[in-house]
Protein backbone atom coordinates (compact mmCIF):
# COMPACT_ATOMS: atom_id res chain seq x y z
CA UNK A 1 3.55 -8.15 13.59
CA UNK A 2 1.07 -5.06 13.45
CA UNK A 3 2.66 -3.99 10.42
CA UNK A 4 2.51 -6.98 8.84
CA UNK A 5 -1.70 -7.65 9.86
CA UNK A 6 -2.09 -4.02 8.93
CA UNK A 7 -0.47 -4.41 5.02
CA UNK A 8 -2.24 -7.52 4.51
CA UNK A 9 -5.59 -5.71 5.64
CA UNK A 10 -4.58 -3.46 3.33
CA UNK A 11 -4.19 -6.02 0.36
CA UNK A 12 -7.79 -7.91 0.84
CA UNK A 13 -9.62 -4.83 1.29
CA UNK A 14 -7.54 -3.02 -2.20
CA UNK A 15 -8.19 -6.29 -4.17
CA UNK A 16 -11.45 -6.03 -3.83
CA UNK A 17 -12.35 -2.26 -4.69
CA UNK A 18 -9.62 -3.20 -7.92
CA UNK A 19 -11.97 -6.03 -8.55
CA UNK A 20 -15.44 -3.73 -8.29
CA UNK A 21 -13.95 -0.79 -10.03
CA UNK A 22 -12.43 -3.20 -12.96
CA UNK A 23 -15.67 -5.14 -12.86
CA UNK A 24 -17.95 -1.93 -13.20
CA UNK A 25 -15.54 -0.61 -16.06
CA UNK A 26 -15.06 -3.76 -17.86
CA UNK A 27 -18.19 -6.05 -17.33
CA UNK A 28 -15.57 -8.76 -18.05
CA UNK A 29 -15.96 -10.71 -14.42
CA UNK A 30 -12.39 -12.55 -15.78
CA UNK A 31 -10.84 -9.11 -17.04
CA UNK A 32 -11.97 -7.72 -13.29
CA UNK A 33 -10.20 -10.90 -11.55
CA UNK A 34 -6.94 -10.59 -13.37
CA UNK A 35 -6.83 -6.47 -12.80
CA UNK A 36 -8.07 -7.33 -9.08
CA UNK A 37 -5.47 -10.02 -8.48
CA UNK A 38 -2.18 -8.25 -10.36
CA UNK A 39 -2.60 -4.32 -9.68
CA UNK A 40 -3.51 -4.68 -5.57
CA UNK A 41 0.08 -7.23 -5.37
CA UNK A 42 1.72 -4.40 -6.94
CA UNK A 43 0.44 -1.59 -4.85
CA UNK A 44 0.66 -3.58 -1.62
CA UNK A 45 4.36 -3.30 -2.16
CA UNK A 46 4.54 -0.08 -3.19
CA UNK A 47 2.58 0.87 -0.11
CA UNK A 48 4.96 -0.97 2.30
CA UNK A 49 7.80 0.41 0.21
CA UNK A 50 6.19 4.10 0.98
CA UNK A 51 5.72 3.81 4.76
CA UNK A 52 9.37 2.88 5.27
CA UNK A 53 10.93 5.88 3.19
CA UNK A 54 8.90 8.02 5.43
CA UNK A 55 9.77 6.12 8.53
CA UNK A 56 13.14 7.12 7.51
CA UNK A 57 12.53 10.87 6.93
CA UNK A 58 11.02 11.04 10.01
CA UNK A 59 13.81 8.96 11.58
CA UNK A 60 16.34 11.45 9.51
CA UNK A 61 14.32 14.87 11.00
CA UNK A 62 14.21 13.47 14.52
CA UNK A 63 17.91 13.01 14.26
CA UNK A 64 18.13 16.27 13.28
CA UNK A 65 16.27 18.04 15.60
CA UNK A 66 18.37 16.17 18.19
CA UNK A 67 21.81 17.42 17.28
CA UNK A 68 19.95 21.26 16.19
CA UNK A 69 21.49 23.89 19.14
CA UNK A 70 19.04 24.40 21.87
């Protein structure tokens, strides 16, 4: 459940400096909105995709370490 509260913090709080950036490039409020709205949903996943690759390397080097002679 942490994860999940913790990505979607994540999502508001990227959508909104998407939004402000777009908006202080663009001056387009509607431009802003659809940049705000599409790249964040995008990079939400990508972000969630990231975490678990490295929970797996890290899963992968503990294993490692594990079986390594002592």
């Amino acid at each position: 459940m942490r994860t999940a509260q913790k990505t979607a913090s994540y999502a508001v709080m990227h959508l909104l400096i998407a939004f402000t950036v777009a908006y202080a490039l663009t001056r387009d409020w509607r431009a802003a909105l659809a940049i705000g709205l599409v790249e964040p949903f995008f990079q939400t996943f990508a972000f969630a995709l990231h975490e678990r690759i490295w929970a797996k390397i890290n899963a992968r080097r503990d294993r490692q370490a594990d079986l390594a002679p002592a």
